[in-house]
Protein backbone atom coordinates (compact mmCIF):
# COMPACT_ATOMS: atom_id res chain seq x y z
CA UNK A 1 -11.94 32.41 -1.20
CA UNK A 2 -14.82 30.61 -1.70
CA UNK A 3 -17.93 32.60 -4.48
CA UNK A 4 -20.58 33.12 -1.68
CA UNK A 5 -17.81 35.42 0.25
CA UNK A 6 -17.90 37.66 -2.90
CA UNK A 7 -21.60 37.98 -2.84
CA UNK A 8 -22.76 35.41 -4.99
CA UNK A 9 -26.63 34.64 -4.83
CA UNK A 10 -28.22 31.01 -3.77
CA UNK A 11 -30.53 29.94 -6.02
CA UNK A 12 -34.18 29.92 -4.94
CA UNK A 13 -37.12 27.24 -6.70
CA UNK A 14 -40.85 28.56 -5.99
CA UNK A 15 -43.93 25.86 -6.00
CA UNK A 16 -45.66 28.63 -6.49
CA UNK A 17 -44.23 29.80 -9.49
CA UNK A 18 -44.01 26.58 -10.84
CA UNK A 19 -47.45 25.95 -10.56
CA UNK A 20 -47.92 29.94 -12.09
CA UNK A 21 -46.30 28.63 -15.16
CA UNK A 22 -42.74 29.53 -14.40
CA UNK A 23 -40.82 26.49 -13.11
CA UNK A 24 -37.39 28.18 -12.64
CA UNK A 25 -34.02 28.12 -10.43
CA UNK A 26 -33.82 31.79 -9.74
CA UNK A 27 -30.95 33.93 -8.16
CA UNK A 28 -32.33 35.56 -4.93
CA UNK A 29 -31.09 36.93 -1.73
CA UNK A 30 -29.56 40.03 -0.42
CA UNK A 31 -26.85 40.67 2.15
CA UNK A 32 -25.40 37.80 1.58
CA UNK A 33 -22.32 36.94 4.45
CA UNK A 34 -20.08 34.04 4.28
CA UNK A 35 -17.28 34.01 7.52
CA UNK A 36 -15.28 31.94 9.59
CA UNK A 37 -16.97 30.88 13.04
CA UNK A 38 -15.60 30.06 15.99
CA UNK A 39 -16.43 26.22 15.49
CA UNK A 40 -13.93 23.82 14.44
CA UNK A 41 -13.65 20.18 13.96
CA UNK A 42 -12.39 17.83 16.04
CA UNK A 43 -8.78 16.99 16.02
CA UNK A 44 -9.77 13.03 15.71
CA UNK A 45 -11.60 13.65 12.85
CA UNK A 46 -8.95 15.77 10.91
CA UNK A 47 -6.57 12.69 11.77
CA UNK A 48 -4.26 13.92 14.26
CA UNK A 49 -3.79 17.45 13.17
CA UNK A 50 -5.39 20.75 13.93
CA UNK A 51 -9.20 20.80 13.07
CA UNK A 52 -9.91 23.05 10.33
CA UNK A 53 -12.67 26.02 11.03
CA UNK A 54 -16.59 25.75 10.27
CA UNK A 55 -17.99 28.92 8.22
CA UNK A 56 -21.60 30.39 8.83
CA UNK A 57 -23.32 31.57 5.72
CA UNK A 58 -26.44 34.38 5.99
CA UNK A 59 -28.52 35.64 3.09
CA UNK A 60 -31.81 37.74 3.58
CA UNK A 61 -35.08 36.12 1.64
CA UNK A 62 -38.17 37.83 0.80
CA UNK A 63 -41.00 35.37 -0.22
CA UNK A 64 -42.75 36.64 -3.05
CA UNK A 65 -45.97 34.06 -1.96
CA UNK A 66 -47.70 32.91 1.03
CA UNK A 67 -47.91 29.95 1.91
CA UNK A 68 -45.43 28.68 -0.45
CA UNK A 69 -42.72 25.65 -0.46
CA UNK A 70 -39.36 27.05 -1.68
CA UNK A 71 -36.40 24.73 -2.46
CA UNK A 72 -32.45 26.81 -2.44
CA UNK A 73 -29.97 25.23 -3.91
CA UNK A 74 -25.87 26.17 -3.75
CA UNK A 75 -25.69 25.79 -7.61
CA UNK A 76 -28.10 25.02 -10.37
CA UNK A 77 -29.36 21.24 -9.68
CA UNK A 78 -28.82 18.17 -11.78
CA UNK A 79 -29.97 15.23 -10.44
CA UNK A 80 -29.68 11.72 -10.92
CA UNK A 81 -33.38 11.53 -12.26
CA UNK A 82 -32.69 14.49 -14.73
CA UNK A 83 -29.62 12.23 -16.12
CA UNK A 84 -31.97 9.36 -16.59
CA UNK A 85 -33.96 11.70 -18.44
CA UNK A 86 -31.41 13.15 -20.77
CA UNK A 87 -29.96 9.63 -21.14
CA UNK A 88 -33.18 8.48 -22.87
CA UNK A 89 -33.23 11.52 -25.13
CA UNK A 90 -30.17 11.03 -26.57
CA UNK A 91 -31.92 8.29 -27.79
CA UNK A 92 -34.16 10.21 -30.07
CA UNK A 93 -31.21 11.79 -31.57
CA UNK A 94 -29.30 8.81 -32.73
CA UNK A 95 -29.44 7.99 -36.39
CA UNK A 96 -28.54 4.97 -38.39
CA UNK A 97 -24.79 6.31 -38.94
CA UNK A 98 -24.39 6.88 -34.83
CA UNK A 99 -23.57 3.91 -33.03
CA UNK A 100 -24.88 4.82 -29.14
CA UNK A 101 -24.93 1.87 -26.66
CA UNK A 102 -25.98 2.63 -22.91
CA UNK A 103 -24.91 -0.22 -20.44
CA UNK A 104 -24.70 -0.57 -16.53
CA UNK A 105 -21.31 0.13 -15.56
CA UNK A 106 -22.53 -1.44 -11.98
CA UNK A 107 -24.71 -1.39 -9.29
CA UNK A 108 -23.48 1.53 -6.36
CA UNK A 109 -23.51 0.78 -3.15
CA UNK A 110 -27.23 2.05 -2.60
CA UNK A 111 -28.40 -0.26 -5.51
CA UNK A 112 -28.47 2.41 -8.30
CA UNK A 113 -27.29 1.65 -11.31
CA UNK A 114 -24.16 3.61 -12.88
CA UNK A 115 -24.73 3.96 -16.47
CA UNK A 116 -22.20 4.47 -19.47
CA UNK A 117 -22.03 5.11 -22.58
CA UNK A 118 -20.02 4.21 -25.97
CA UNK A 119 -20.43 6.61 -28.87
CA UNK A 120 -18.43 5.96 -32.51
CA UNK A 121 -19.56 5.68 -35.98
CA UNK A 122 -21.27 2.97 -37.39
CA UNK A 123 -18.78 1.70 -40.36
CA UNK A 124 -19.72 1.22 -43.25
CA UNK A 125 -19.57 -2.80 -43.57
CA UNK A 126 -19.37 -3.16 -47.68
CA UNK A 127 -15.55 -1.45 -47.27
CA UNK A 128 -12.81 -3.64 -45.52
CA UNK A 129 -11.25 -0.38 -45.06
CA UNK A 130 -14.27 0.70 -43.04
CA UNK A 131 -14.07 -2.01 -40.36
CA UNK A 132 -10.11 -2.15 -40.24
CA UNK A 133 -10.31 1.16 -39.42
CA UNK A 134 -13.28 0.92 -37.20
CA UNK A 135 -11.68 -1.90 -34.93
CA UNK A 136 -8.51 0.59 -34.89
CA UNK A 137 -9.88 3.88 -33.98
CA UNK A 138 -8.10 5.11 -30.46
CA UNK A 139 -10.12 5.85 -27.44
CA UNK A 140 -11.45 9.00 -25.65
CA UNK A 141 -12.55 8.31 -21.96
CA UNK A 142 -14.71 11.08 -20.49
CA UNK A 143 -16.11 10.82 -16.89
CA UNK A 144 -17.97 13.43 -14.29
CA UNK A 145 -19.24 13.88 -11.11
CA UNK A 146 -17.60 12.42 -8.79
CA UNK A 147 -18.19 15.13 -6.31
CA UNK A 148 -22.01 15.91 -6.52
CA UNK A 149 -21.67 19.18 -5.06
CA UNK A 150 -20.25 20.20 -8.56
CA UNK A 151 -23.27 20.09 -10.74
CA UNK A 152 -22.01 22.07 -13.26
CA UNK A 153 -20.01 19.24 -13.92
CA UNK A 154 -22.97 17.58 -15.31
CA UNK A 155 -23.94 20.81 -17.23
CA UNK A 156 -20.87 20.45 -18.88
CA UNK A 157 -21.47 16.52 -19.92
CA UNK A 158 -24.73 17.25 -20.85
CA UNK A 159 -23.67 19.38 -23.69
CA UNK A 160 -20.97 16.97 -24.72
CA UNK A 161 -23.22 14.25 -25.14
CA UNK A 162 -25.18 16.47 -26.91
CA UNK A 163 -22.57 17.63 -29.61
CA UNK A 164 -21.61 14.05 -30.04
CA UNK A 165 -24.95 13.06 -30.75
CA UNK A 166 -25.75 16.02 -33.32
CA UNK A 167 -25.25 16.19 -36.94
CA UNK A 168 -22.73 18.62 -36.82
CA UNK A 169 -20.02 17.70 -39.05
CA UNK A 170 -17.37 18.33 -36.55
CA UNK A 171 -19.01 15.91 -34.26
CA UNK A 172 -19.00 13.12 -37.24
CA UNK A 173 -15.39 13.58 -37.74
CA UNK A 174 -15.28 13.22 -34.33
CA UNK A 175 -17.10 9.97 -34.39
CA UNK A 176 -15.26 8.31 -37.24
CA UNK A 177 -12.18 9.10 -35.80
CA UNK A 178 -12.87 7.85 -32.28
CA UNK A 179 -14.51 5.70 -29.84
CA UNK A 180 -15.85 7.26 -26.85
CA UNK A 181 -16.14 5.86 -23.45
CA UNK A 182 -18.13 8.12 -21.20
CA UNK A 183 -19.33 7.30 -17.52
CA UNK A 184 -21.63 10.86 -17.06
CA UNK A 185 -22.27 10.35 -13.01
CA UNK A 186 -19.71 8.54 -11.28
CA UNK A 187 -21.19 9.08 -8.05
CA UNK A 188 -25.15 8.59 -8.22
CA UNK A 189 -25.58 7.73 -4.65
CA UNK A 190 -23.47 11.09 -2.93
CA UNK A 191 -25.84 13.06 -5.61
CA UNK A 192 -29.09 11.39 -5.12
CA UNK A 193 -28.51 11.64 -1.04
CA UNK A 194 -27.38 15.53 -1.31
CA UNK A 195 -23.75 14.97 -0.48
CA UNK A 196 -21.60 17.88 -1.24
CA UNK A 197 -18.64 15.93 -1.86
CA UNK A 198 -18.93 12.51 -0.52
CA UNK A 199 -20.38 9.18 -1.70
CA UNK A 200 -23.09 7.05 0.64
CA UNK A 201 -19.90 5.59 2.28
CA UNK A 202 -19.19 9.05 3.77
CA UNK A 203 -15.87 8.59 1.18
CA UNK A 204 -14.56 11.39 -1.58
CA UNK A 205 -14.53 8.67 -4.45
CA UNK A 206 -12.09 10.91 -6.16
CA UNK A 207 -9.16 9.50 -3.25
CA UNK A 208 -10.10 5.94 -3.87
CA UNK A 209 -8.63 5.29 -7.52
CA UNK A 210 -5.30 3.52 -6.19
CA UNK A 211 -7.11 0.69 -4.08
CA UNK A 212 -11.02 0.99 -4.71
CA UNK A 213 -13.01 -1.56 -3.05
CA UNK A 214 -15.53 -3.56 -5.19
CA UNK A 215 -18.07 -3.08 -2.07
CA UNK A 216 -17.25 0.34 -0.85
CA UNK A 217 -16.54 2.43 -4.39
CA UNK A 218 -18.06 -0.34 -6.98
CA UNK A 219 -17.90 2.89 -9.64
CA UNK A 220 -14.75 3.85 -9.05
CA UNK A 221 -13.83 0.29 -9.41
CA UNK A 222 -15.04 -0.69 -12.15
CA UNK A 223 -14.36 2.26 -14.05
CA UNK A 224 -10.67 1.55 -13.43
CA UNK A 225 -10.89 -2.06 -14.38
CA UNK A 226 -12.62 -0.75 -17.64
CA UNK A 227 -9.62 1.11 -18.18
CA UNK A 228 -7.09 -1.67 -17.39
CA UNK A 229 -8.93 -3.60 -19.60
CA UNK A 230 -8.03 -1.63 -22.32
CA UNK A 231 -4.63 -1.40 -21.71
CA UNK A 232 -4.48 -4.96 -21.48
CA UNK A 233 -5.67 -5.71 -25.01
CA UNK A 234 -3.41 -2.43 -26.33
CA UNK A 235 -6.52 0.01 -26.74
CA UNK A 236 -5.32 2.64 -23.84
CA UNK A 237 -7.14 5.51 -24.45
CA UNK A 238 -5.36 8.15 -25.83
CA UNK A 239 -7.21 11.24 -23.75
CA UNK A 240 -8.71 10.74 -19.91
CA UNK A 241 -10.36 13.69 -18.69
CA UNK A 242 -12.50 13.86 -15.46
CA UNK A 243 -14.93 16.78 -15.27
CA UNK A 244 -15.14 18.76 -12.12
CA UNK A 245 -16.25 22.39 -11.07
CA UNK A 246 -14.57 24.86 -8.65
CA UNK A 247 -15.63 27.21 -6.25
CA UNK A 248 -12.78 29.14 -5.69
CA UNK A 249 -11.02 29.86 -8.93
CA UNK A 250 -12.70 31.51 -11.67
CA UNK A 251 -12.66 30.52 -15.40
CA UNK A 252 -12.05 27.25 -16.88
CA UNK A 253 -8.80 25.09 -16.45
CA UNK A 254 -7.19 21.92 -16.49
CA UNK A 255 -5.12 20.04 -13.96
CA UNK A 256 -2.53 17.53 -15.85
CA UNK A 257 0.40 15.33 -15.13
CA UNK A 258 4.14 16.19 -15.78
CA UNK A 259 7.21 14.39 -14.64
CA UNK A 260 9.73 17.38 -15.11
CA UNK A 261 7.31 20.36 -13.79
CA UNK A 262 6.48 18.12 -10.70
CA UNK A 263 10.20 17.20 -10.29
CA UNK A 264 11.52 21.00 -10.50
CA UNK A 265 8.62 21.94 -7.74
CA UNK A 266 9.80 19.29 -5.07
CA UNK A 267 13.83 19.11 -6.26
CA UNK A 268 15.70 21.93 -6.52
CA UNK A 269 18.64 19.65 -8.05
CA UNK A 270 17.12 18.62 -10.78
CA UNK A 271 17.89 20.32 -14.17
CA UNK A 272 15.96 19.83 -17.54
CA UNK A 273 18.50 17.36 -19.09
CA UNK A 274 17.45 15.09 -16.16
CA UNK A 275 14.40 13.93 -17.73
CA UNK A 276 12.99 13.59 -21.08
CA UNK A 277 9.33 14.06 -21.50
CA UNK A 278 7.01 14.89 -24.01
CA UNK A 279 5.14 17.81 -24.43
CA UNK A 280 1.91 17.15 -25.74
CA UNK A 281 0.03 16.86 -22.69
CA UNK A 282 0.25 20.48 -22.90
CA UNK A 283 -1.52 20.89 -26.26
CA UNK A 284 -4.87 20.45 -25.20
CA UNK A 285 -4.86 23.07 -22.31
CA UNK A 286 -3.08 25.39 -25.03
CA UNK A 287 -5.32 25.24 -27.98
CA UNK A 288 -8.34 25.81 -25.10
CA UNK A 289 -6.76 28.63 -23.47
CA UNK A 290 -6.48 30.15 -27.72
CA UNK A 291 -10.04 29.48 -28.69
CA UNK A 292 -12.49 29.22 -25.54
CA UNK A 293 -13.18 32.50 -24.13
CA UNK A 294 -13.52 31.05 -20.48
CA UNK A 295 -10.22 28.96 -20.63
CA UNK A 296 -7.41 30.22 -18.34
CA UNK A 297 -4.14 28.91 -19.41
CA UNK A 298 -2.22 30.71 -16.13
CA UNK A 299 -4.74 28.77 -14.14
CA UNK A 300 -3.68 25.11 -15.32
CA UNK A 301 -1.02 23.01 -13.52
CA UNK A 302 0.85 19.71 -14.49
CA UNK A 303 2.52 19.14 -11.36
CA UNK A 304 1.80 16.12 -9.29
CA UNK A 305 0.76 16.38 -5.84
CA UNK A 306 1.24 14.26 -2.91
CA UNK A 307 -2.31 15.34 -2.04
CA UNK A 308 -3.40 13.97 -5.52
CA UNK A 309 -1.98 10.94 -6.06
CA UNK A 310 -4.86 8.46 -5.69
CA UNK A 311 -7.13 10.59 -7.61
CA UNK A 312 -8.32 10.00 -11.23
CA UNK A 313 -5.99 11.66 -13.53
CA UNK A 314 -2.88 10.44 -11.53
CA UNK A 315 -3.91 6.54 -11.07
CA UNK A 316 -4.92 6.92 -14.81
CA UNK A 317 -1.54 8.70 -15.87
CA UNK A 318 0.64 6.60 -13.71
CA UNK A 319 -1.00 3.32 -13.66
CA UNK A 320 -3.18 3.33 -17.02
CA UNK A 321 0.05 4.71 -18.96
CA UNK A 322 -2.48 7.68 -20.69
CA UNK A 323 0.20 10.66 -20.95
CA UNK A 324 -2.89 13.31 -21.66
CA UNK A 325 -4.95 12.37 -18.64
CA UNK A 326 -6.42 15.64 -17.18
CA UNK A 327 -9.17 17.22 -14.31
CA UNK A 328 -11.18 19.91 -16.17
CA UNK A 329 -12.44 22.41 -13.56
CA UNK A 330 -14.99 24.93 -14.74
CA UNK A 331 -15.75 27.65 -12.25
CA UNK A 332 -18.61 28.37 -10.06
CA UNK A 333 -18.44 32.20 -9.77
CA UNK A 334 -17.70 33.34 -13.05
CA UNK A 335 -14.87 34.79 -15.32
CA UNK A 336 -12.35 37.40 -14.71
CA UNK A 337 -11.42 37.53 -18.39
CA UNK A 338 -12.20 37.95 -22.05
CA UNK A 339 -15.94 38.71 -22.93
CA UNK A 340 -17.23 37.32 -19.65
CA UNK A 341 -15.11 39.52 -17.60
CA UNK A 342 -17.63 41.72 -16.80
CA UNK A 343 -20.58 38.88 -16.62
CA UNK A 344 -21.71 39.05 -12.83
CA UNK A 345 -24.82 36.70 -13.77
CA UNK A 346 -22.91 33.44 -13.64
CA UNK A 347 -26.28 32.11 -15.64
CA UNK A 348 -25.07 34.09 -18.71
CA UNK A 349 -21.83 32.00 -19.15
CA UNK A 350 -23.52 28.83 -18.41
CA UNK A 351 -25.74 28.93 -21.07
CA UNK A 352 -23.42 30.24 -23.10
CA UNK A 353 -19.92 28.38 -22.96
CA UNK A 354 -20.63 25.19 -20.16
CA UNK A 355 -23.70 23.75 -21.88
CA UNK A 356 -21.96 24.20 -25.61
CA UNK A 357 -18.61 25.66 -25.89
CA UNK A 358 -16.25 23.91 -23.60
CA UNK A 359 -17.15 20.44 -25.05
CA UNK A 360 -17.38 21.46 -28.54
CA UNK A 361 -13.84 23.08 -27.87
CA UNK A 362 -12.50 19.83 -25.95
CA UNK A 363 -13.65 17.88 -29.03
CA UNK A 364 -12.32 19.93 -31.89
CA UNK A 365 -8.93 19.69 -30.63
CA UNK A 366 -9.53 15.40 -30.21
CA UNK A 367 -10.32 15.74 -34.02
CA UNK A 368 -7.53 18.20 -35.01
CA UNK A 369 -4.28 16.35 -32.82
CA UNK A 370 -4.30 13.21 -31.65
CA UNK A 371 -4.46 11.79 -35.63
């Protein structure tokens, strides 16, 4: 069931306002409807099968202003301007002990650049120790938005690269420890055209990770080759997670990849001496679910879909070889547990877990297992 059929409010920007002195994405909107019509698409287009239904949404608006130019929005907006933006502050934050290099991933298909990012420590260069370690330290690949409907995806990377950035002494652990690879938009041209899920090729870039085409999905394709590229020279990183946000389920949760729990769905045969398989790509998800008030352990799922195979976290677990390779979804609508249970004002827990917590969480556990 998707959040606006439980009443949740659009978001509303005024001129007006802004010009007043309060430039704000507000919640607005009463009787708010969201049902199945009697439109449906075309069988062609759904490939053969039955065309799935079209939905009518309805919401009543007073205008507070006449006159006035008013902007709604499904969730709150990032844009590929406001990454720019943030991009260059993280710039003011970096210190001589951070080593933070932005480069062009590639050029999309619209002729935006895709930017990403490499955080570590800088070693210290008058210990041999330093740099042996330095050229050693395991990998952490972090990448978002593939679907630019799902700003809070964004939200979410903003306040990783954030924490990595800061002088909090978790995050220099976190530095010395690791190198991270982190492409924060992988689909500028679907966000800066207002796609909901597509990219400019009318494509969901998140299906495209077994064959991506150079010309058609350049991000998706060279984000892959970054990552066979270090397999190839023994440097596979040892996490992979792909951020995402849902509109459906509530909380926070992960999507991994298991051999045995996507064997014992599709073959009722099998039994657990069939396969051997470690564990530990269950950690993560477990250590969240004990320390983030938002994470929702009965929510998470390791098996492998048919559906799913070309996107991220499969191509990467299957192809890549990283074991721990996940999709974090964090909700749209809100929490139906622990201390946000009773939050109805989504805007509460963004501000409060999405922007700090969930990164700072993901990180700490980086730190505290993969040693």
């Amino acid at each position: 069931m998707d959040r606006l059929s439980l009443g949740m409010q659009v978001l509303m920007y005024s001129v007006q306002e802004a010009q007043n002195g309060r430039p704000h994405w507000v919640r607005t909107g009463t009787d708010i409807c969201y049902y199945k019509n009697h439109f449906s698409r075309s069988s062609i287009a759904a490939g053969g099968q039955k065309g799935k239904s079209y939905y009518t949404m309805s919401f009543t608006v007073t205008f507070g202003h006449k006159d006035d130019v008013c902007y709604f929005a499904y969730h709150y907006p990032y844009t590929y301007s406001t990454l720019k933006m943030h991009l260059q502050k993280l710039e003011s934050l970096r210190t001589p002990e951070i080593y933070c290099r932005q480069d062009v991933l590639c050029d999309t298909l619209g002729g935006n650049s895709c930017p990403v990012l490499t955080i570590t420590a800088v070693p210290d260069p008058k210990h041999y120790e330093n740099i042996f370690q330095f050229r050693n330290r395991p990998y952490i690949f972090l990448s978002a938005r593939v679907h630019p409907g799902e700003t809070n995806s964004s939200w979410v990377m903003k306040g990783t690269l954030e924490f990595l950035m800061s002088n909090n002494s978790v995050a220099q652990s976190l530095r010395e420890a690791y190198i991270f690879k982190i492409v924060p938009m992988l689909n500028p041209d679907g966000v800066i055209n207002g796609n909901h899920r597509c990219s400019l090729s009318g494509e969901d870039l998140n299906r495209q990770w077994q064959n991506p085409n150079p010309d058609l999905h350049p991000t998706i394709y060279h984000t892959k080759s970054l990552l066979q590229y270090l397999a190839a020279i023994r440097r596979t990183p040892l996490v992979f997670c792909d951020y995402h946000g849902h509109s459906r389920k509530k909380n926070v949760f992960m999507y991994g990849c298991s051999i045995k729990e996507t064997v014992w769905q599709t073959n009722v045969n099998a039994t657990s001496c069939d396969f051997q398989e470690d564990l530990g790509y269950r950690a993560l998800p477990k250590i969240l679910s004990q320390i983030a008030p938002a994470f929702c352990m009965s929510s998470c799922s390791f098996v492998v879909e048919k559906s799913k195979e070309s996107t991220a976290r499969v191509v990467v677990w299957r192809e890549i070889g990283v074991q721990k390779s996940y999709t974090m979804e964090s909700t749209l609508c809100g929490c139906d547990q622990g201390k946000y249970k009773v939050c109805i004002n989504i805007d509460d827990m963004i501000n409060d877990f999405f922007l700090i917590r969930v990164p700072r969480y993901v990180l700490i556990f980086v730190f505290l297992d993969l040693n």
